[in-house]
C-alpha atoms as a PDB file:
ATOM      1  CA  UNK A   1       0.000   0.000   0.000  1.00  0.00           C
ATOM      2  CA  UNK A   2       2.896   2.657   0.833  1.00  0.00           C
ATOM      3  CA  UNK A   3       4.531   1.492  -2.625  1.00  0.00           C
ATOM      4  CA  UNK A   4       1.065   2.511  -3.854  1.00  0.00           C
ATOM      5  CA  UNK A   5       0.806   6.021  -2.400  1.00  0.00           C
ATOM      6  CA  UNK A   6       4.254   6.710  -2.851  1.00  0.00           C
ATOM      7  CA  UNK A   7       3.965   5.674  -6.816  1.00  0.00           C
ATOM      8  CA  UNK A   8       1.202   8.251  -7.083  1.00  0.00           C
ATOM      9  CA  UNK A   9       2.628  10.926  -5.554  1.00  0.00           C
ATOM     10  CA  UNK A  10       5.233  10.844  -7.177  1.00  0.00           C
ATOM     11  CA  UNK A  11       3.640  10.917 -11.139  1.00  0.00           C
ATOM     12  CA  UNK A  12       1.449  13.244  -9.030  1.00  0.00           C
ATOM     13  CA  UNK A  13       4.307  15.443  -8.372  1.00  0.00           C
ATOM     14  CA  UNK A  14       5.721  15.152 -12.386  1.00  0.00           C
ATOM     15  CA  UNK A  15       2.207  16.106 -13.674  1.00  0.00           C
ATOM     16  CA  UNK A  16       2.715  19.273 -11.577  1.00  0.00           C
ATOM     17  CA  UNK A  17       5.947  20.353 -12.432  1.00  0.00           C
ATOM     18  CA  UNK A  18       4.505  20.029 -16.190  1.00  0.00           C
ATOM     19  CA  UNK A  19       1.752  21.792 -15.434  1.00  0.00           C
ATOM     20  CA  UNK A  20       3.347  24.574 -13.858  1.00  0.00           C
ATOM     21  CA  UNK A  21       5.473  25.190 -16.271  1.00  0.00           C
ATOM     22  CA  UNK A  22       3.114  25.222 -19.299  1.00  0.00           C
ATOM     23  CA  UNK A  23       0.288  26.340 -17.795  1.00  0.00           C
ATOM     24  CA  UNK A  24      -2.234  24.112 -18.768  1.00  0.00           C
ATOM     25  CA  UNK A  25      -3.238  20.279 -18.615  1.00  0.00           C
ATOM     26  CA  UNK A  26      -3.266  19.818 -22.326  1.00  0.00           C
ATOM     27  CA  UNK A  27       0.483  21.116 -22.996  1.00  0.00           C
ATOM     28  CA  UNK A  28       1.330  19.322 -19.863  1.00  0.00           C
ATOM     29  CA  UNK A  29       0.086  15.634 -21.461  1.00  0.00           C
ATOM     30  CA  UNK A  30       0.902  16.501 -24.872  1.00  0.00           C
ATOM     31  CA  UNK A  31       4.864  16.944 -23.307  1.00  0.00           C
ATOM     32  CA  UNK A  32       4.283  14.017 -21.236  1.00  0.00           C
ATOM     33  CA  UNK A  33       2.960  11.929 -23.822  1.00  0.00           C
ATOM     34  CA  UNK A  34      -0.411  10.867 -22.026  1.00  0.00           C
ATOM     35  CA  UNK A  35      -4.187  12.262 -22.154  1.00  0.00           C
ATOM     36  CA  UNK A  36      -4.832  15.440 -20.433  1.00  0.00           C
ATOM     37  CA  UNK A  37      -7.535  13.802 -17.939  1.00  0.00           C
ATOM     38  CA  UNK A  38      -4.650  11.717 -16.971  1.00  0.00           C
ATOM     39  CA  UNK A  39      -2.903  14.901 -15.773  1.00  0.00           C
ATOM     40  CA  UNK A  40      -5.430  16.755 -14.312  1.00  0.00           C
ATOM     41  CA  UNK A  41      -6.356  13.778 -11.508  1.00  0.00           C
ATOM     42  CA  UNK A  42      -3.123  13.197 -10.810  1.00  0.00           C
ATOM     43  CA  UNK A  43      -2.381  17.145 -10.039  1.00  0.00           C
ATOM     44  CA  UNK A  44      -6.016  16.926  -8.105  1.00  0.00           C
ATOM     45  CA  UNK A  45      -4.564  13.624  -6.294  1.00  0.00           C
ATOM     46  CA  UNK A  46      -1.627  15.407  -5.322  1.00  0.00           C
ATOM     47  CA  UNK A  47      -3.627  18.508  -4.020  1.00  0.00           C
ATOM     48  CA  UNK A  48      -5.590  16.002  -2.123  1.00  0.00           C
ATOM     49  CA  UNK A  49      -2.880  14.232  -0.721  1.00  0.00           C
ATOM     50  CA  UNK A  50      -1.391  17.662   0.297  1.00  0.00           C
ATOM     51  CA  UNK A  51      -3.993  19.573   1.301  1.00  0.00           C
ATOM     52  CA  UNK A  52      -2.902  22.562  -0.618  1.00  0.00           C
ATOM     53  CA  UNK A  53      -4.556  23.973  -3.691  1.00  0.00           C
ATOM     54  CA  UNK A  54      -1.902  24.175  -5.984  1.00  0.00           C
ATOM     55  CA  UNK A  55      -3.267  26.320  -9.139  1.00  0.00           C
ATOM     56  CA  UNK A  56      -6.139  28.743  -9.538  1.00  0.00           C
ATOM     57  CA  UNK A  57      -8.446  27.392 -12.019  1.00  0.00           C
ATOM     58  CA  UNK A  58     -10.697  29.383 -14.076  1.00  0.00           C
ATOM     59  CA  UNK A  59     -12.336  28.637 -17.328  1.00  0.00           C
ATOM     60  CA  UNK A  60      -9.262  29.564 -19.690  1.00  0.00           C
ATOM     61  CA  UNK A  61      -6.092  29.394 -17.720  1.00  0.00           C
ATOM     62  CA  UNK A  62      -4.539  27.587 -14.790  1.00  0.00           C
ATOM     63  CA  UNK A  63      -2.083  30.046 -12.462  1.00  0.00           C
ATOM     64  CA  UNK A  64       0.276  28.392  -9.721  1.00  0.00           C
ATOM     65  CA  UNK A  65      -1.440  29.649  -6.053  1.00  0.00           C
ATOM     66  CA  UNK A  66       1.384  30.964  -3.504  1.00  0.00           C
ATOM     67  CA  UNK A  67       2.124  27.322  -2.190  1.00  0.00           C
ATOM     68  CA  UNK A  68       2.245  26.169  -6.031  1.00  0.00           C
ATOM     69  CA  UNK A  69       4.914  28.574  -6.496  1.00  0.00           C
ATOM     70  CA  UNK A  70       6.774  27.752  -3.302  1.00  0.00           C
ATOM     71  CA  UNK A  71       6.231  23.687  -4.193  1.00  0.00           C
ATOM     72  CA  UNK A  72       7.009  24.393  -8.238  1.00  0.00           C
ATOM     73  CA  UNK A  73      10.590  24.497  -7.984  1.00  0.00           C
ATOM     74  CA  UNK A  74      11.187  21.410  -5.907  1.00  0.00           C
ATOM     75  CA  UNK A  75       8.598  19.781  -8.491  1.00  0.00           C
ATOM     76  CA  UNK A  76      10.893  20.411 -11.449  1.00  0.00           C
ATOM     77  CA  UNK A  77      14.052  19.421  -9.549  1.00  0.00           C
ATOM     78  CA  UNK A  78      12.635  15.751  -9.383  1.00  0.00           C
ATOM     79  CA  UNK A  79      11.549  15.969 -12.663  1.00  0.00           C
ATOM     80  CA  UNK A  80      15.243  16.490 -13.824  1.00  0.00           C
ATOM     81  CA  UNK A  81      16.435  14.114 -11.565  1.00  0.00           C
ATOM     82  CA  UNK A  82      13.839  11.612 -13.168  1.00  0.00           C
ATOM     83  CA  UNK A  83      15.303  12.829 -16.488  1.00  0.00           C
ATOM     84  CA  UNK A  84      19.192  12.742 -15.511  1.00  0.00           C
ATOM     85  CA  UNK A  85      18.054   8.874 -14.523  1.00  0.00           C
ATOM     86  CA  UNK A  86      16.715   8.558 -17.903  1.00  0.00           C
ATOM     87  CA  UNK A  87      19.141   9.724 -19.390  1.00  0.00           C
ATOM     88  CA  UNK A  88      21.753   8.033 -17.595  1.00  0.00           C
ATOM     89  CA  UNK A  89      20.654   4.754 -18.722  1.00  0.00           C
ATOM     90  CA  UNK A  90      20.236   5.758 -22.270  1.00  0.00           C
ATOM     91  CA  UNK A  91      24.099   6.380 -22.606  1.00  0.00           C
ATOM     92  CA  UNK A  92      24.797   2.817 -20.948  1.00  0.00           C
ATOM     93  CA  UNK A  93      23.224   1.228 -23.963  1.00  0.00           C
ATOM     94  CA  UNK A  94      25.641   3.335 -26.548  1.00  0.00           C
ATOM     95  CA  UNK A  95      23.358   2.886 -29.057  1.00  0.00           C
ATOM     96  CA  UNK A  96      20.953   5.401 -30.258  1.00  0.00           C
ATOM     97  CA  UNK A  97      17.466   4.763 -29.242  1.00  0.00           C
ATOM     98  CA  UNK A  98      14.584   6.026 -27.701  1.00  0.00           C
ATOM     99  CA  UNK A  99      12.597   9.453 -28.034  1.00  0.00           C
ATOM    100  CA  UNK A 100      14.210  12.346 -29.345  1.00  0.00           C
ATOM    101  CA  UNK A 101      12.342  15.271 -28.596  1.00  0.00           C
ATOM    102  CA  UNK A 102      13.136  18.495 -30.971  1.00  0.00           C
ATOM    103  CA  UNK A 103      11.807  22.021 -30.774  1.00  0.00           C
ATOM    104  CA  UNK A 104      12.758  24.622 -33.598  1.00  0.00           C
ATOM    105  CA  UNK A 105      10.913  26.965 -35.681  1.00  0.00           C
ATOM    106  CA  UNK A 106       8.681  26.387 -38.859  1.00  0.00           C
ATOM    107  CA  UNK A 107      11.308  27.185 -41.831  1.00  0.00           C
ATOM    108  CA  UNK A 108      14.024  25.673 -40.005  1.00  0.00           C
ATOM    109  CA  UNK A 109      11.754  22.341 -39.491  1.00  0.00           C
ATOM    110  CA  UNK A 110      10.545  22.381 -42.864  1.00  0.00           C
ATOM    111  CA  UNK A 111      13.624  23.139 -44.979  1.00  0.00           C
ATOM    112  CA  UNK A 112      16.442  22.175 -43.013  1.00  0.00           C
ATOM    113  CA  UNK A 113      15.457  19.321 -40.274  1.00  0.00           C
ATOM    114  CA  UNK A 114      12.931  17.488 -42.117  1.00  0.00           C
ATOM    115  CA  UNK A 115      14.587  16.888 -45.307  1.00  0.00           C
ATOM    116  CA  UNK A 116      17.447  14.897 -43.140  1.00  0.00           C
ATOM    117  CA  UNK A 117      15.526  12.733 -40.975  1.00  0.00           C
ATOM    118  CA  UNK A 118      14.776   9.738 -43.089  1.00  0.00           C
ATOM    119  CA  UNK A 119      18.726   9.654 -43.503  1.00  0.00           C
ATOM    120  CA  UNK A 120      19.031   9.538 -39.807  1.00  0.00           C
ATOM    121  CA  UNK A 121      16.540   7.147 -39.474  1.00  0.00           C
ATOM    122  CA  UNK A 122      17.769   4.609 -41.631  1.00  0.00           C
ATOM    123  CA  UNK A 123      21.255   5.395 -39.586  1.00  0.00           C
ATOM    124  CA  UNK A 124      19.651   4.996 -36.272  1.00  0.00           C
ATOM    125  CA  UNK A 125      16.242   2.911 -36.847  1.00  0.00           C
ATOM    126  CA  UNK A 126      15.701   2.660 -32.885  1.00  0.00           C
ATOM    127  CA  UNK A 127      15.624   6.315 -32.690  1.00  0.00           C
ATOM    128  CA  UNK A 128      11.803   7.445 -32.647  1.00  0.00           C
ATOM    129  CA  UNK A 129      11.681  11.416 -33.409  1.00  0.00           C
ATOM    130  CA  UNK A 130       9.258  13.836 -32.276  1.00  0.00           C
ATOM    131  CA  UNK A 131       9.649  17.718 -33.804  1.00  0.00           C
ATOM    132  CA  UNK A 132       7.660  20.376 -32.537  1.00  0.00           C
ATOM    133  CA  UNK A 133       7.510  23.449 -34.810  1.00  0.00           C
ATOM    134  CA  UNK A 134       6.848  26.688 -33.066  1.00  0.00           C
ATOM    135  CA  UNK A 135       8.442  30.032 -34.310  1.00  0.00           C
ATOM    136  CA  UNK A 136       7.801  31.221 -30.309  1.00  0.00           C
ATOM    137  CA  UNK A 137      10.535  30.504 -27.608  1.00  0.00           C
ATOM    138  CA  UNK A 138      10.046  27.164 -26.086  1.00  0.00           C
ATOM    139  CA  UNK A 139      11.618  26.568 -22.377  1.00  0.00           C
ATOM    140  CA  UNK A 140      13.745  23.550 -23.395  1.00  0.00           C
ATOM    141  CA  UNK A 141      14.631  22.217 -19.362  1.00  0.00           C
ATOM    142  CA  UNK A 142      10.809  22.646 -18.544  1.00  0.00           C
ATOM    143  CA  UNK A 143       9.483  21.305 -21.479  1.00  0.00           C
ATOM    144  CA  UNK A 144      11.811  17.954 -21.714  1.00  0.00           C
ATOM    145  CA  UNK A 145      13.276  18.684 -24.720  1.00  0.00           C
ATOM    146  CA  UNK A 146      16.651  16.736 -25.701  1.00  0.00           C
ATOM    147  CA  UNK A 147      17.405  19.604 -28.797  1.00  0.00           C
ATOM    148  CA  UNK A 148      16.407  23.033 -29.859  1.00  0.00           C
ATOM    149  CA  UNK A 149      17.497  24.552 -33.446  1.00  0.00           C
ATOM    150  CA  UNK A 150      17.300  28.067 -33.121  1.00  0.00           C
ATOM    151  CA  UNK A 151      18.950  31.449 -35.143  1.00  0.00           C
ATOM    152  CA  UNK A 152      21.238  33.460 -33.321  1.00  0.00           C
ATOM    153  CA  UNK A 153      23.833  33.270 -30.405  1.00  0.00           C
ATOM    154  CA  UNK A 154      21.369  32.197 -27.223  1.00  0.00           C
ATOM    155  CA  UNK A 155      23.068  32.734 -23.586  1.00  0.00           C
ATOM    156  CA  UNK A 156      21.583  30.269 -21.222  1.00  0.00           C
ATOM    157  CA  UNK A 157      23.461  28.996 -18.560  1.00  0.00           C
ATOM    158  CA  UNK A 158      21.174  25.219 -18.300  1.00  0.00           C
ATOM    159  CA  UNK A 159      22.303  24.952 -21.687  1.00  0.00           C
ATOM    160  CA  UNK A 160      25.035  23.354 -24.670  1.00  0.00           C
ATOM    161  CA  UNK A 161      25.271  25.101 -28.065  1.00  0.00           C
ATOM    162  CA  UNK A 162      26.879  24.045 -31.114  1.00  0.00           C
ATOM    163  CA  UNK A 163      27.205  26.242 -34.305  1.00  0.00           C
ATOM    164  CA  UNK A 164      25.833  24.148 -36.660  1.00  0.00           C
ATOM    165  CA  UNK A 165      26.423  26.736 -40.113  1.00  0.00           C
ATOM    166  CA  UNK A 166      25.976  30.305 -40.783  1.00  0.00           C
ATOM    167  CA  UNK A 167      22.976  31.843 -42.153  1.00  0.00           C
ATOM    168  CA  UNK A 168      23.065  32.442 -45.771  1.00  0.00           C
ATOM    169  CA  UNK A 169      21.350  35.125 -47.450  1.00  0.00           C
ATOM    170  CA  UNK A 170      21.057  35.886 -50.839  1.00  0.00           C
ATOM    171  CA  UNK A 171      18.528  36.829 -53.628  1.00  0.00           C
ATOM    172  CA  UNK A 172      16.539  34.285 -55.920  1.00  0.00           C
ATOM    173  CA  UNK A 173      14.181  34.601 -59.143  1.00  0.00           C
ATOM    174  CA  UNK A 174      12.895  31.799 -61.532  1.00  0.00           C
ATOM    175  CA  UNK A 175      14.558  31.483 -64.506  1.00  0.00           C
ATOM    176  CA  UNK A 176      11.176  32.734 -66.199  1.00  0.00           C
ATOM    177  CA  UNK A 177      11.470  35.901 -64.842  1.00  0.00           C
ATOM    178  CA  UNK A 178      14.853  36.407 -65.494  1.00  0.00           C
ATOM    179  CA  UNK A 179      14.333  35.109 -69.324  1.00  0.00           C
ATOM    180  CA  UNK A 180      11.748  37.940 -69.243  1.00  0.00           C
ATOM    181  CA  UNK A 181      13.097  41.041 -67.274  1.00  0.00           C
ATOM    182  CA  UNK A 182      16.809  40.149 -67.255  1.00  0.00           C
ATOM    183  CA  UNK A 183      19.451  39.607 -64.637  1.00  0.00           C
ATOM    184  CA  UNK A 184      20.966  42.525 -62.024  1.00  0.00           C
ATOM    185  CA  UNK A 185      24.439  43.159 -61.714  1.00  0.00           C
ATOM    186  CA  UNK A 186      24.587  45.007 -59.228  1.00  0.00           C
ATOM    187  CA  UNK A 187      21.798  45.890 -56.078  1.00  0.00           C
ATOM    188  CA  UNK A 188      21.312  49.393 -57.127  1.00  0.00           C
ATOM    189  CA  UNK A 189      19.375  47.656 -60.471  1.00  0.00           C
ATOM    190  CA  UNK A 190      16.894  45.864 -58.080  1.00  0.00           C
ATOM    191  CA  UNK A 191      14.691  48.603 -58.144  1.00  0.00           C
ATOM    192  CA  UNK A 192      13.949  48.635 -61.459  1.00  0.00           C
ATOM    193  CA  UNK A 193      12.481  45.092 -60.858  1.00  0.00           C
ATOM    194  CA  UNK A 194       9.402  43.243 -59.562  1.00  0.00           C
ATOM    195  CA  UNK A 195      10.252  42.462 -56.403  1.00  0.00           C
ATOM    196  CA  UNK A 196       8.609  40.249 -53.165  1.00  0.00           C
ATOM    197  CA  UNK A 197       9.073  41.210 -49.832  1.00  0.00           C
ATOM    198  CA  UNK A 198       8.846  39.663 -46.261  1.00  0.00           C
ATOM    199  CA  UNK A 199       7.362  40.729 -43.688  1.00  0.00           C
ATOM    200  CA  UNK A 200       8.127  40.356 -40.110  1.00  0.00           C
ATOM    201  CA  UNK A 201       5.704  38.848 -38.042  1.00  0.00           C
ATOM    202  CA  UNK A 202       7.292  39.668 -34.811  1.00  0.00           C
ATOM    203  CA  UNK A 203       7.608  43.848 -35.398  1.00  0.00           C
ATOM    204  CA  UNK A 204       5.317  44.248 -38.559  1.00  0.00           C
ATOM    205  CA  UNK A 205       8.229  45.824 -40.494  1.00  0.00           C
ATOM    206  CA  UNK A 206       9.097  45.187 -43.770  1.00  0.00           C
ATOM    207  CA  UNK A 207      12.760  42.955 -44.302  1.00  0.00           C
ATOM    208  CA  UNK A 208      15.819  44.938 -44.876  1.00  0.00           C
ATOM    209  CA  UNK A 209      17.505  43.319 -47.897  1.00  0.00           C
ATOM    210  CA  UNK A 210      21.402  43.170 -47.425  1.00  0.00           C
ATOM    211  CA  UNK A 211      23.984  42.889 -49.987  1.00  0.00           C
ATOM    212  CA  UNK A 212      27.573  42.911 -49.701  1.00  0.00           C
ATOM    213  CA  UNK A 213      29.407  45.019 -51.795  1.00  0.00           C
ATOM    214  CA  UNK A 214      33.598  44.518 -51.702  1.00  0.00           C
ATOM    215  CA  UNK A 215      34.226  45.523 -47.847  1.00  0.00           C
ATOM    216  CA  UNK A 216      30.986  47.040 -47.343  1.00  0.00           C
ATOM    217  CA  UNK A 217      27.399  45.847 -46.559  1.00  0.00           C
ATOM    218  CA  UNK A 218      24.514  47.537 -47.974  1.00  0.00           C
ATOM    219  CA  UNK A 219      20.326  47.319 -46.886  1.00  0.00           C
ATOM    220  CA  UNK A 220      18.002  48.507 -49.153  1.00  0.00           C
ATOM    221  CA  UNK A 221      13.742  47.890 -48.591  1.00  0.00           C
ATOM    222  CA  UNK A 222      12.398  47.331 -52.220  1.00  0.00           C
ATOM    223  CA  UNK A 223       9.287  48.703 -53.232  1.00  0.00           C
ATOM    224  CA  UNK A 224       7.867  45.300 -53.660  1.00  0.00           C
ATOM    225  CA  UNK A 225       4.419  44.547 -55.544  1.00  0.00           C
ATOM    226  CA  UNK A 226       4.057  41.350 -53.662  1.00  0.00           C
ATOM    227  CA  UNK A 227       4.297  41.561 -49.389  1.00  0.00           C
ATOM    228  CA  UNK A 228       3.821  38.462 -47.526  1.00  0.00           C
ATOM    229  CA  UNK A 229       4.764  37.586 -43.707  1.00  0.00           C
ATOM    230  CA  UNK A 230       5.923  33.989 -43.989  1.00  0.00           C
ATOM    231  CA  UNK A 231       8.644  32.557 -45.880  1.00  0.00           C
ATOM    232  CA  UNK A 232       7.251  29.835 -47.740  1.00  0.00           C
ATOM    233  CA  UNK A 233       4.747  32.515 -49.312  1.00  0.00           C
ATOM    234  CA  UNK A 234       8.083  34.038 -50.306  1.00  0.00           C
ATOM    235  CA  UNK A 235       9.270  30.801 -52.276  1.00  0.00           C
ATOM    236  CA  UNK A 236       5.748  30.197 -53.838  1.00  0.00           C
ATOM    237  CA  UNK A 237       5.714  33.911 -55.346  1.00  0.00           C
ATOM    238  CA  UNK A 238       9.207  33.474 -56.782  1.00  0.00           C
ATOM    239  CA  UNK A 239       8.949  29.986 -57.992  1.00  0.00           C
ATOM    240  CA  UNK A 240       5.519  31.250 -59.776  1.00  0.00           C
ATOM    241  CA  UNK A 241       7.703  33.731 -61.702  1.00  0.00           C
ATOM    242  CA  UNK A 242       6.536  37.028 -59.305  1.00  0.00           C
ATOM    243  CA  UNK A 243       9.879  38.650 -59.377  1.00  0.00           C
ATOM    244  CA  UNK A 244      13.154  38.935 -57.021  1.00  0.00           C
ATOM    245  CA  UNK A 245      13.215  37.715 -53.253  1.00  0.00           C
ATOM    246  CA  UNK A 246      15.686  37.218 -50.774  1.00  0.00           C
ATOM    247  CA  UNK A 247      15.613  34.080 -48.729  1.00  0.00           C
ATOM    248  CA  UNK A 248      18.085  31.729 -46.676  1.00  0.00           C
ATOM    249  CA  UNK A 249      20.048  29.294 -48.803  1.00  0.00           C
ATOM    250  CA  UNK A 250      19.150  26.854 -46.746  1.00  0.00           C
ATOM    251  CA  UNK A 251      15.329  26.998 -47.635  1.00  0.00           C
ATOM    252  CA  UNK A 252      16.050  27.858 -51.490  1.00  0.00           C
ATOM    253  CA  UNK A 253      18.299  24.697 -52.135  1.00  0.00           C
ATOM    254  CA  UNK A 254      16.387  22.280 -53.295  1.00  0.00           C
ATOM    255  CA  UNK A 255      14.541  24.895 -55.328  1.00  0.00           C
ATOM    256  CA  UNK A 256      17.788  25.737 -57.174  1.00  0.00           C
ATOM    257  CA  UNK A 257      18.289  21.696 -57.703  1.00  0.00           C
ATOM    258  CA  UNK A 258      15.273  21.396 -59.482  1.00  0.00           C
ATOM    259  CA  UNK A 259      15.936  24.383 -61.780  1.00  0.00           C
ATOM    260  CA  UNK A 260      12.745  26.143 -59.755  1.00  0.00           C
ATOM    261  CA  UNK A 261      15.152  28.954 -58.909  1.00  0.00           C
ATOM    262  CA  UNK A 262      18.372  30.435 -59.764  1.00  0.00           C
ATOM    263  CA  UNK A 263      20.850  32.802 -57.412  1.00  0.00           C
ATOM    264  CA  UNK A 264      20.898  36.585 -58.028  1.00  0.00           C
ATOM    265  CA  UNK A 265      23.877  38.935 -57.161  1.00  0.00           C
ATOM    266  CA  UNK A 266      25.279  35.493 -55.648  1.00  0.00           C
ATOM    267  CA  UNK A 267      28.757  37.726 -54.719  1.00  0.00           C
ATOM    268  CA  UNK A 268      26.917  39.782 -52.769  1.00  0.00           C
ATOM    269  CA  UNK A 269      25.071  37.357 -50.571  1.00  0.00           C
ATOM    270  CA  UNK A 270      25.512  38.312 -46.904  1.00  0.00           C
ATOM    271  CA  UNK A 271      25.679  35.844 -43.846  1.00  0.00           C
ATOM    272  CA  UNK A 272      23.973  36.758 -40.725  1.00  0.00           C
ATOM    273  CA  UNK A 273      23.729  35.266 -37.776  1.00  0.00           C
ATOM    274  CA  UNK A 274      24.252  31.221 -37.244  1.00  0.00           C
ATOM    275  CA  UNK A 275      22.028  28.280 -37.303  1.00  0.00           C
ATOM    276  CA  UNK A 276      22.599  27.089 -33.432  1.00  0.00           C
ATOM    277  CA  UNK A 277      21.463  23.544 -31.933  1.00  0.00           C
ATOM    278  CA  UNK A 278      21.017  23.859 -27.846  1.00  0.00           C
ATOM    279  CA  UNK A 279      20.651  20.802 -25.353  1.00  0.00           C
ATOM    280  CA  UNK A 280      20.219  20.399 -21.561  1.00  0.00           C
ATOM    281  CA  UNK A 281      22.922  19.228 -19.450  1.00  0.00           C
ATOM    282  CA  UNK A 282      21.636  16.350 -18.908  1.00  0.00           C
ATOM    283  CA  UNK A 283      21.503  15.149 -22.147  1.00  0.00           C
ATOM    284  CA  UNK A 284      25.297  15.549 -22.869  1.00  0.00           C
ATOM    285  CA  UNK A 285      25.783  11.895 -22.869  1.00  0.00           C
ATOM    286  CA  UNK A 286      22.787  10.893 -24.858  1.00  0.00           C
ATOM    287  CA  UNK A 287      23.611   8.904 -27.611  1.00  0.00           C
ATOM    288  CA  UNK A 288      21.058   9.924 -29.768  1.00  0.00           C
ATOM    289  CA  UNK A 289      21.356  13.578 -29.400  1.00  0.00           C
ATOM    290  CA  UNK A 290      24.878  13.309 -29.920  1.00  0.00           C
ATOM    291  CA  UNK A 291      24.314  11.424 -33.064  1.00  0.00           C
ATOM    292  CA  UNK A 292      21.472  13.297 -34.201  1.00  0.00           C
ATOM    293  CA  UNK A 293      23.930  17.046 -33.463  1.00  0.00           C
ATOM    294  CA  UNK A 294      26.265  15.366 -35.543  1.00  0.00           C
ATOM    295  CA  UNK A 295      24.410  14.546 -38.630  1.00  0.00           C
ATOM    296  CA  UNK A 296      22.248  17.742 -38.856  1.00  0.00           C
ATOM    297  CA  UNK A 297      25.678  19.401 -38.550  1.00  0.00           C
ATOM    298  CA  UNK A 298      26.766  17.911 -42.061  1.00  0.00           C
ATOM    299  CA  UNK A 299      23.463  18.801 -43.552  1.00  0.00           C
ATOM    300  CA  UNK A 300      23.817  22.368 -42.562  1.00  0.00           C
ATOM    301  CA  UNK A 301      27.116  22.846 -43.734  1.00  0.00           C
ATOM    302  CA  UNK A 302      26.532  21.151 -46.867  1.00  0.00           C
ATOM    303  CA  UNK A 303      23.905  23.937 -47.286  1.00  0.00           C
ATOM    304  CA  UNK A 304      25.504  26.775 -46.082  1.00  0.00           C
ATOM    305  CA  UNK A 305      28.009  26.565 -48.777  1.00  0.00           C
ATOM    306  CA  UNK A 306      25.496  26.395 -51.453  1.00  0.00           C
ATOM    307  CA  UNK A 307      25.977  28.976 -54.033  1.00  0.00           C
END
């Protein structure tokens, strides 16, 4: 009987520290991989057993009450200790297996990570992968993810980082539209050209299209006929013959491949910024994170020298 209480307390106890940190049953079970009724009774078991109230419920939202906050922290501790264990074990086998869990943003999922797994996975069949695409910041230690993809140089002291390639930018058109309208030398002829623009989701602003000219690095904002605030809108437009865009290498490869796109002003691509992979701690040993680091590593640098 004490094995019994103590075993539900204790999934009591990780349903909480899920909950907490996501703020609502339904993240909580979708991270934990079971039903979201499954959560909630074991958080109202818990409250039960404690005789605390541990969130404010109302219709839309869960909030931690004063003890949840003061209990939270403790919660997540033994839900890293639970994933140390874990992952402990996982590195005694050697070989990749299990669950990887990865969090990066749509464009990076869709053009960069996806087109590589079925190579991993014929490389490491045991390994079962699970990508969630979000283009908001995900809490990788509270969330139990094993690796985040992310732009940029990200300071977080629970946290490894490996540069995986530098972000290419550079302008593409369909070979249509340059059969039509001709080819730029130079970025002061853009203007003279139908053009599509991004915009920025996150401030509303139009994109700021760099160039690099000899030492120097140039932005100019096109007045574009076409203005869309997602990427892959960007590609469609351009592929359809709509004009000039700038876009990440990385998403325009397999474009170029298949003759859907061609480079413009190639020498005056700019990088900015660096594709960067992030992973707890805890999951420095994990065989299949390592493995998986290593291989998307190849694929990004493969693409990041793209012309």
């Amino acid at each position: 009987m004490m094995e019994q209480i103590a075993f539900e307390r204790l999934t009591g106890l990780i349903a909480f520290a899920r909950t907490g940190s996501l703020g609502s049953y339904t993240a909580a079970a979708r991270s934990l991989g079971v039903s979201p009724s499954a959560v909630s009774k074991s958080v109202q078991r818990l409250e039960q057993k404690l005789g605390l109230s541990l969130f404010t419920r109302t219709t839309r939202s869960l909030t931690l009450t004063a003890e949840g906050r003061e209990l939270h922290e403790r919660a997540l501790q033994l839900l890293r200790d639970a994933e140390a264990i874990e992952q402990a074990a996982t590195a005694v086998r050697a070989e990749p297996s299990g669950t990887l869990r990865i969090a990066t943003s749509l464009p990076i999922g869709l053009h960069l990570i996806a087109p590589c797994l079925p190579a991993f996975r014929e490389r490491h069949p045991k390994v079962v992968v699970d990508m969630r695409l979000d283009d908001h910041f995900v809490e990788i230690v509270e969330q139990g993810i094993d690796v985040a993809v992310r732009l940029g140089e990200l300071a977080d002291s629970r946290l490894l980082s490996r540069r995986l390639a530098p972000l290419r930018l550079c302008a593409f058109a369909a070979p249509s539209y340059l059969a039509a309208h001709g080819t730029p030398v130079h970025p002061d002829e853009i203007a003279a050209h139908e053009t599509v623009n991004l915009r920025l989701q996150s401030t509303g602003q139009l994109f700021r299209w760099p160039f690099r000219i000899g030492d120097d690095e140039i932005e100019i904002v096109p007045s574009s006929g076409v203005i869309v605030d997602a990427s892959d809108a960007v590609i469609a437009t351009l592929v359809a013959g709509g004009g000039i865009g700038i876009i990440a290498t990385f998403i325009a490869e397999p474009y170029v491949a298949r003759g859907e796109l061609v480079p413009v002003l190639a020498d005056c691509a700019v990088e900015r910024h660096n594709i960067t992979a992030l992973w707890p701690e805890s999951r420095r040993s994990n065989p299949a994170v390592r493995a998986f680091i290593d291989h998307l590593q190849n694929a990004a640098r493969r693409i990041a020298g793209f012309k």
